[in-house]
C-alpha atoms as a PDB file:
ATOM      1  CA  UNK A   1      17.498  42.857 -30.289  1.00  0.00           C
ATOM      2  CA  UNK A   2      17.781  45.670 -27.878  1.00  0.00           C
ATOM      3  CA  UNK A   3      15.134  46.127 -25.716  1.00  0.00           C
ATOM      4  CA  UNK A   4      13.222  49.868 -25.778  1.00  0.00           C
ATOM      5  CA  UNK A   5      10.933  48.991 -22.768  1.00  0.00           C
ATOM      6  CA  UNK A   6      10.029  51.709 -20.771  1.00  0.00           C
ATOM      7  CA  UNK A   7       7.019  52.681 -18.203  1.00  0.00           C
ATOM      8  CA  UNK A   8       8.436  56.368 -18.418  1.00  0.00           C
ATOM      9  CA  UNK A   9       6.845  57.437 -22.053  1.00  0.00           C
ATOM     10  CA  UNK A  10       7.022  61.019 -22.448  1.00  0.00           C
ATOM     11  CA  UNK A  11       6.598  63.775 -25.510  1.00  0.00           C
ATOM     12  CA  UNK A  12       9.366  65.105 -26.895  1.00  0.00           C
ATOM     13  CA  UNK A  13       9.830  69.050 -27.303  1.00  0.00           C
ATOM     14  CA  UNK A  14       9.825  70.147 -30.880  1.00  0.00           C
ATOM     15  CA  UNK A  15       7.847  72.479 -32.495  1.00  0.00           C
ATOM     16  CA  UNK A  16       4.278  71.802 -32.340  1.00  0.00           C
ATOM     17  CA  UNK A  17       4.963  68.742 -29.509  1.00  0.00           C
ATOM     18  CA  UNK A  18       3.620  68.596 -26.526  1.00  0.00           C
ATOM     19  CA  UNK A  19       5.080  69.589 -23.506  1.00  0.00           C
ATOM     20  CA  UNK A  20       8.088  67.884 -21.968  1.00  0.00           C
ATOM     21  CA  UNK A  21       7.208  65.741 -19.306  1.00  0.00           C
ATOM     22  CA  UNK A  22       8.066  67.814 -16.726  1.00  0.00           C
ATOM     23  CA  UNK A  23       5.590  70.128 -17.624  1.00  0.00           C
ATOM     24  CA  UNK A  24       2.654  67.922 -17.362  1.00  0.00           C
ATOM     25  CA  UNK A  25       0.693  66.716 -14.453  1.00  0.00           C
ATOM     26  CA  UNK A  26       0.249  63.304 -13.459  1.00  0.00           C
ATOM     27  CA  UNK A  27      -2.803  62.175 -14.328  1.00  0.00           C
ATOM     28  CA  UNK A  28      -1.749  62.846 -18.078  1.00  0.00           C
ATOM     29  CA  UNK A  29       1.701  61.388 -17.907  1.00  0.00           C
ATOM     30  CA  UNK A  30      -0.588  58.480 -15.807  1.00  0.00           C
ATOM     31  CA  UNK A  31      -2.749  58.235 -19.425  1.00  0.00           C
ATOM     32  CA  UNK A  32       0.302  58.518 -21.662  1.00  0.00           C
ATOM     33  CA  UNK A  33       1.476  55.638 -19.538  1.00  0.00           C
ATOM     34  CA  UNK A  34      -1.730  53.364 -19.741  1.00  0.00           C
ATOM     35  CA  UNK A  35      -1.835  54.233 -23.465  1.00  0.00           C
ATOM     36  CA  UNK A  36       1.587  52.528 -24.328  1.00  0.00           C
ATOM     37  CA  UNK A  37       0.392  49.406 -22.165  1.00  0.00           C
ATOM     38  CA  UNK A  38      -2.056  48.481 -24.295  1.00  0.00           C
ATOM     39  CA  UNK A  39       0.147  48.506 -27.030  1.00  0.00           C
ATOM     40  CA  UNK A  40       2.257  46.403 -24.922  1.00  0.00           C
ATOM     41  CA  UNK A  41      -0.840  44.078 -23.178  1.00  0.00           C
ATOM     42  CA  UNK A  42      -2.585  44.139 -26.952  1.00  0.00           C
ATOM     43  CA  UNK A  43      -5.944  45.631 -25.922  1.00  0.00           C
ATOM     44  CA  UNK A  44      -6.892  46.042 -29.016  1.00  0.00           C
ATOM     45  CA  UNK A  45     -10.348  47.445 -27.764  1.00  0.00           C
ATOM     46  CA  UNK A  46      -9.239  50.829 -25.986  1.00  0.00           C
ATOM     47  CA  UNK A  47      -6.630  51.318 -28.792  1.00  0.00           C
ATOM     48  CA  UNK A  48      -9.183  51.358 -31.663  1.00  0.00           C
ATOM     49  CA  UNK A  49     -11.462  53.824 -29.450  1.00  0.00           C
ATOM     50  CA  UNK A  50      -8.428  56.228 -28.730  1.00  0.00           C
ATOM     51  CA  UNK A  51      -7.162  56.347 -31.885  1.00  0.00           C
ATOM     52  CA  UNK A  52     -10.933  56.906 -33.593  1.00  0.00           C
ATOM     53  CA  UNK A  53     -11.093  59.528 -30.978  1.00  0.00           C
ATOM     54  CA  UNK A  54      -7.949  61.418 -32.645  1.00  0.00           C
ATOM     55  CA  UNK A  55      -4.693  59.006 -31.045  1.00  0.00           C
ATOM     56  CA  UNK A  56      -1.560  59.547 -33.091  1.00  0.00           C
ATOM     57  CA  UNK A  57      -1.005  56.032 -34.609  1.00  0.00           C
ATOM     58  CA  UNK A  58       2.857  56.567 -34.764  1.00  0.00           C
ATOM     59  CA  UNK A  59       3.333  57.845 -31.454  1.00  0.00           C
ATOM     60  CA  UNK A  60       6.141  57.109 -29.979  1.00  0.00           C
ATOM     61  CA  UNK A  61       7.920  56.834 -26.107  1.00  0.00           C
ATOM     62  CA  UNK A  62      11.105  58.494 -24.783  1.00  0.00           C
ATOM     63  CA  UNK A  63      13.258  55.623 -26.745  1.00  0.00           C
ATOM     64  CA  UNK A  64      11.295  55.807 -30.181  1.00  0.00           C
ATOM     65  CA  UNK A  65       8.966  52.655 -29.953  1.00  0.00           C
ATOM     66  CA  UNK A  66       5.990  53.243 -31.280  1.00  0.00           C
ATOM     67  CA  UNK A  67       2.690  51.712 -30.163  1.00  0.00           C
ATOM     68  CA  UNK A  68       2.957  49.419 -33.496  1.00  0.00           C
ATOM     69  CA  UNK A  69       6.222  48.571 -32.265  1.00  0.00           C
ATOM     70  CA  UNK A  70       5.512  47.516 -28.816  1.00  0.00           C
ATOM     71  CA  UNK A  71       2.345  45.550 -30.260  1.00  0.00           C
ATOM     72  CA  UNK A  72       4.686  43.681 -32.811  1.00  0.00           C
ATOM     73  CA  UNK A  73       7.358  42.790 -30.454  1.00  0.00           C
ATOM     74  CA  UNK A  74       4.643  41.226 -27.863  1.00  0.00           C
ATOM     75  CA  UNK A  75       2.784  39.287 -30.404  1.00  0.00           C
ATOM     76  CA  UNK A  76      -0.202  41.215 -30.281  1.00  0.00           C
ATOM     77  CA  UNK A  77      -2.090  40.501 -33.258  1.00  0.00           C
ATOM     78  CA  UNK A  78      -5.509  41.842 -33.053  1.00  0.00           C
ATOM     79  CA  UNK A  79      -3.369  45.347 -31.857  1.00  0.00           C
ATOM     80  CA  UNK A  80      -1.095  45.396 -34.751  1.00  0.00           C
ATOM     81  CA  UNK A  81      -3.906  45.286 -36.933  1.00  0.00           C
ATOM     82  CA  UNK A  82      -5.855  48.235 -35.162  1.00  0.00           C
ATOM     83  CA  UNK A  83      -2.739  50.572 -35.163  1.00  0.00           C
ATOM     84  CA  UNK A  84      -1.942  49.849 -39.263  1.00  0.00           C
ATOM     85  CA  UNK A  85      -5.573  49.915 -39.525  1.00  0.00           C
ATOM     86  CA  UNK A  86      -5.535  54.000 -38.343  1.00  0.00           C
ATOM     87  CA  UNK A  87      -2.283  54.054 -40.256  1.00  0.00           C
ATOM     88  CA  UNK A  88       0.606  53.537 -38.099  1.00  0.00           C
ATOM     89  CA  UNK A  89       3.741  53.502 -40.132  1.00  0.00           C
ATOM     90  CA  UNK A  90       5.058  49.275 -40.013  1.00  0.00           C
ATOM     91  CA  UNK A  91       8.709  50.859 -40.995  1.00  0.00           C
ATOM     92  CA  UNK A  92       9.121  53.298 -38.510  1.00  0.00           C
ATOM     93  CA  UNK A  93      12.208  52.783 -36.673  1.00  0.00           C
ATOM     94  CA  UNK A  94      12.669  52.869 -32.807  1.00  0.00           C
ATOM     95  CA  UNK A  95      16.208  54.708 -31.661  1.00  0.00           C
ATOM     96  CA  UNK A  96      17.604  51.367 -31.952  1.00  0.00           C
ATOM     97  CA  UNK A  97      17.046  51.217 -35.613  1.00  0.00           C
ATOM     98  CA  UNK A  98      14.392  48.560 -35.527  1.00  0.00           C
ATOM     99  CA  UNK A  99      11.010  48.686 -37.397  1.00  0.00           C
ATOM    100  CA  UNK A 100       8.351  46.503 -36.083  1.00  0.00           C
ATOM    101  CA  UNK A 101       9.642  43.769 -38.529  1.00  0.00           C
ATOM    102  CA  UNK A 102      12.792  43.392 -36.972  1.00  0.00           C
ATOM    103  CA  UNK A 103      10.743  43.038 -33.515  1.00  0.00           C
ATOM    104  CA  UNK A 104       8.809  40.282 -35.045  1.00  0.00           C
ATOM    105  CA  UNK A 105      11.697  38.411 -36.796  1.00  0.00           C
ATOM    106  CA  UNK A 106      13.604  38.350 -33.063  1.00  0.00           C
ATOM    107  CA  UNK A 107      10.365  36.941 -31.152  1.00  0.00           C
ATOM    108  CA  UNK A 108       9.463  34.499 -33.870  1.00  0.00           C
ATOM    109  CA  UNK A 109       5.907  35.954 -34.589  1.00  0.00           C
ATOM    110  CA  UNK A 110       5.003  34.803 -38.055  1.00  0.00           C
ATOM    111  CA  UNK A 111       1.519  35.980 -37.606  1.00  0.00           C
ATOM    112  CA  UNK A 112       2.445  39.547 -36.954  1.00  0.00           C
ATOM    113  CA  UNK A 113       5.411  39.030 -39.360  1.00  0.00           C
ATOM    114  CA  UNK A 114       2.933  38.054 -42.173  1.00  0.00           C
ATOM    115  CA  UNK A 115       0.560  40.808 -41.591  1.00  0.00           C
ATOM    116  CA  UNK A 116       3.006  43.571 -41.406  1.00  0.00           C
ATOM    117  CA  UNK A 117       4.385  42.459 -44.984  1.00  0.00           C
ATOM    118  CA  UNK A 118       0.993  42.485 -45.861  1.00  0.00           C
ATOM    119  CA  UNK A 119       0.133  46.087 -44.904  1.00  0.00           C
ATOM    120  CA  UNK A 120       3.192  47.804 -46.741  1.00  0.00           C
ATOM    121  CA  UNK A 121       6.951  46.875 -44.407  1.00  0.00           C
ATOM    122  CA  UNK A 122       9.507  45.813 -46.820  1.00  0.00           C
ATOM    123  CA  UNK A 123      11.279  42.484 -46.141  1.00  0.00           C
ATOM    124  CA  UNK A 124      14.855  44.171 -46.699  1.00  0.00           C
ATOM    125  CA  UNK A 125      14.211  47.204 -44.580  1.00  0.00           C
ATOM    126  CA  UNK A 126      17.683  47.995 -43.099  1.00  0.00           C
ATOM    127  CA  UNK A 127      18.332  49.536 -39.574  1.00  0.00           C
ATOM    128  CA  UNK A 128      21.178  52.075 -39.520  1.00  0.00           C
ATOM    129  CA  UNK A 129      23.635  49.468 -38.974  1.00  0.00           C
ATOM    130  CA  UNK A 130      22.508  47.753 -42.588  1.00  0.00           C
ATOM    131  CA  UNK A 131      20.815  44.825 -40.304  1.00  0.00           C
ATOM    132  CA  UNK A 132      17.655  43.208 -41.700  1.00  0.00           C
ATOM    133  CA  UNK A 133      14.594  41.494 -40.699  1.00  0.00           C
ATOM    134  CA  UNK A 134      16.509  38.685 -41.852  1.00  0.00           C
ATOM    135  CA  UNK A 135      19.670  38.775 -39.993  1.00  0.00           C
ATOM    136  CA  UNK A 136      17.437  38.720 -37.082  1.00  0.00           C
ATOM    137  CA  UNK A 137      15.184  35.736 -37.939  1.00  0.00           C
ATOM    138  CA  UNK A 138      18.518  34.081 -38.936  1.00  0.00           C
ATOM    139  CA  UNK A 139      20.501  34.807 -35.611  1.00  0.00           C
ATOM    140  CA  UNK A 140      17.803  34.039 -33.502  1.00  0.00           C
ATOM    141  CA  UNK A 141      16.782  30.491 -35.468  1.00  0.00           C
ATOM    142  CA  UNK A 142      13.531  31.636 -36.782  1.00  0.00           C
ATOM    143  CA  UNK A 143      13.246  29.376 -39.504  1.00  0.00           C
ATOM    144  CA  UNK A 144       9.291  29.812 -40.184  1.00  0.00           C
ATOM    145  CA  UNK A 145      10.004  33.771 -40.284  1.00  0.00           C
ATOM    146  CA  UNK A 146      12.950  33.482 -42.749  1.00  0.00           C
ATOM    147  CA  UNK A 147      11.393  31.578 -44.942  1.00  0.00           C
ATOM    148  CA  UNK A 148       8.739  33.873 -44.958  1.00  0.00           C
ATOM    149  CA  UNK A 149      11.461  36.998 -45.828  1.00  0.00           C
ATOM    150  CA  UNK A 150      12.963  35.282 -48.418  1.00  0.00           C
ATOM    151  CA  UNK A 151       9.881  34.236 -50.189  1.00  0.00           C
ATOM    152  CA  UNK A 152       8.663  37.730 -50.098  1.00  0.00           C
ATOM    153  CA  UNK A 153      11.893  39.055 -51.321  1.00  0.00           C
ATOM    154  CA  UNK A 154      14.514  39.100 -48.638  1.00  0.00           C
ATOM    155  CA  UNK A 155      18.000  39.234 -50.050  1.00  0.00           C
ATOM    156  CA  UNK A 156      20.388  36.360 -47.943  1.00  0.00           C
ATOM    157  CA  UNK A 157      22.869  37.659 -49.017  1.00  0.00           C
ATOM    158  CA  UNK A 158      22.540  41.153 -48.246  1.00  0.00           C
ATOM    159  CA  UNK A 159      25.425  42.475 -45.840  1.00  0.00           C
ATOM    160  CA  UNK A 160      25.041  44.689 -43.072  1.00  0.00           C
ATOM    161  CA  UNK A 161      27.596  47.837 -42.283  1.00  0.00           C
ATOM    162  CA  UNK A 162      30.360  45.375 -40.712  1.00  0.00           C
ATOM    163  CA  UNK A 163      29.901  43.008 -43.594  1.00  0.00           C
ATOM    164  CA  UNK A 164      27.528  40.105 -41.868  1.00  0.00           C
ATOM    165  CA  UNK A 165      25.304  38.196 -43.772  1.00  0.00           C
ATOM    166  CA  UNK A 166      22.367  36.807 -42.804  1.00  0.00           C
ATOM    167  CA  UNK A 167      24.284  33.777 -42.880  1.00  0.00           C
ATOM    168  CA  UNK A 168      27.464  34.630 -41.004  1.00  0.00           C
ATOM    169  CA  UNK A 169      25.007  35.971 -38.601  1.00  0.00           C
ATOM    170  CA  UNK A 170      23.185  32.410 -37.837  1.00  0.00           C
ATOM    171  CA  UNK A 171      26.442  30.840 -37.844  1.00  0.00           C
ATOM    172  CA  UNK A 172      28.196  33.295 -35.155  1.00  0.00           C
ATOM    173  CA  UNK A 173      25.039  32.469 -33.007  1.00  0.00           C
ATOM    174  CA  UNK A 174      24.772  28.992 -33.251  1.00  0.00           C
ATOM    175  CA  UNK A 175      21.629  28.875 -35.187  1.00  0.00           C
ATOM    176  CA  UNK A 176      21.736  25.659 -36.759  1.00  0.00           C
ATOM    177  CA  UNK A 177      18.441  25.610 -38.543  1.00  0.00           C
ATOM    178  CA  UNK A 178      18.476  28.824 -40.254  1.00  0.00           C
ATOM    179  CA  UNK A 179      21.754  28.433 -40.641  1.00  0.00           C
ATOM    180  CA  UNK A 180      21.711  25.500 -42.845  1.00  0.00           C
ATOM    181  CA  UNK A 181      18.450  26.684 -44.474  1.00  0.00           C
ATOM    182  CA  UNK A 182      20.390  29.647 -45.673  1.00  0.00           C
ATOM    183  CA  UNK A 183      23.614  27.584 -46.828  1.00  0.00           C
ATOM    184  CA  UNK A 184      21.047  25.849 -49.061  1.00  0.00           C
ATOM    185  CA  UNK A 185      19.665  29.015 -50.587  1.00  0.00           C
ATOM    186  CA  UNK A 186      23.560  29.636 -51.907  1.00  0.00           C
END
């Protein structure tokens, strides 16, 4: 899983945008700034208020995490459910190609896993590289999270753009547990 963390969140410049970061002063760039941390911290509180108050729910930094991503990939819960509650997107991709599913499957997080599938992600989402939710549960030994995937529809046998299964993909990395659980779904 590549990591997207950054403290250096900034607009981007198209139409309508704000301006680039250059152009603003720093106590806004300071407030962008605090605003992705509590994605990232899961202050769940302040997020709820500032996006009430008119927040963007799919905002997103300079590498294309958005809030709900940084929230999944912590663990956060309570934060995930504030940001799909004011209707952040749970497939939006980061510049990586990872949706906030992905983020869970690679940390393990079947709480934020389960809640995401609840609120609308697909289990069989593919990046731009074809890789799933799945691949990552898989290669990373996430064995409560895979089951999870499959039950709600994952494909193990889905193939990503070089050809990797899920299983090939546990294998390569040594993940005995998923990798058997996946030989037994075969």
């Amino acid at each position: 899983m590549q990591s997207n963390e950054s403290t250096n969140e900034s607009s981007n410049n198209a139409p309508g945008a704000a301006p680039a970061a250059a152009e603003l002063d720093e106590a806004t760039l300071a407030w962008v700034r605090q605003v992705f941390q509590h994605a990232r911290a899961g202050d769940a509180e302040p997020l709820d208020a500032l996006l009430a108050q008119g927040l963007p729910p799919n905002l997103r930094n300079e590498r294309g995490d958005s809030l709900l991503m940084l929230a999944a990939y912590h663990g956060h819960l309570d934060a995930v459910r504030v940001l799909l509650e004011h209707g952040a997107d749970p497939e939006l991709m980061n510049d990586a190609g990872q949706s906030p599913l992905h983020g869970a499957a690679f940390k393990g997080d079947l709480g934020v896993a389960t809640l995401l599938l609840d609120q609308g992600a697909r289990p069989d989402h593919p990046g731009p590289s074809g890789k799933t939710a799945l691949m990552f549960a898989a290669m990373f030994n996430r064995t409560d999270i895979l089951r999870l995937l499959v039950e709600r529809g994952a494909d193990p046998a889905a193939r990503d753009a070089d050809g990797v299964s899920a299983l090939d993909a546990a294998r390569r990395m040594g993940a005995n547990d998923t990798a058997a659980l996946l030989a037994s779904l075969a």
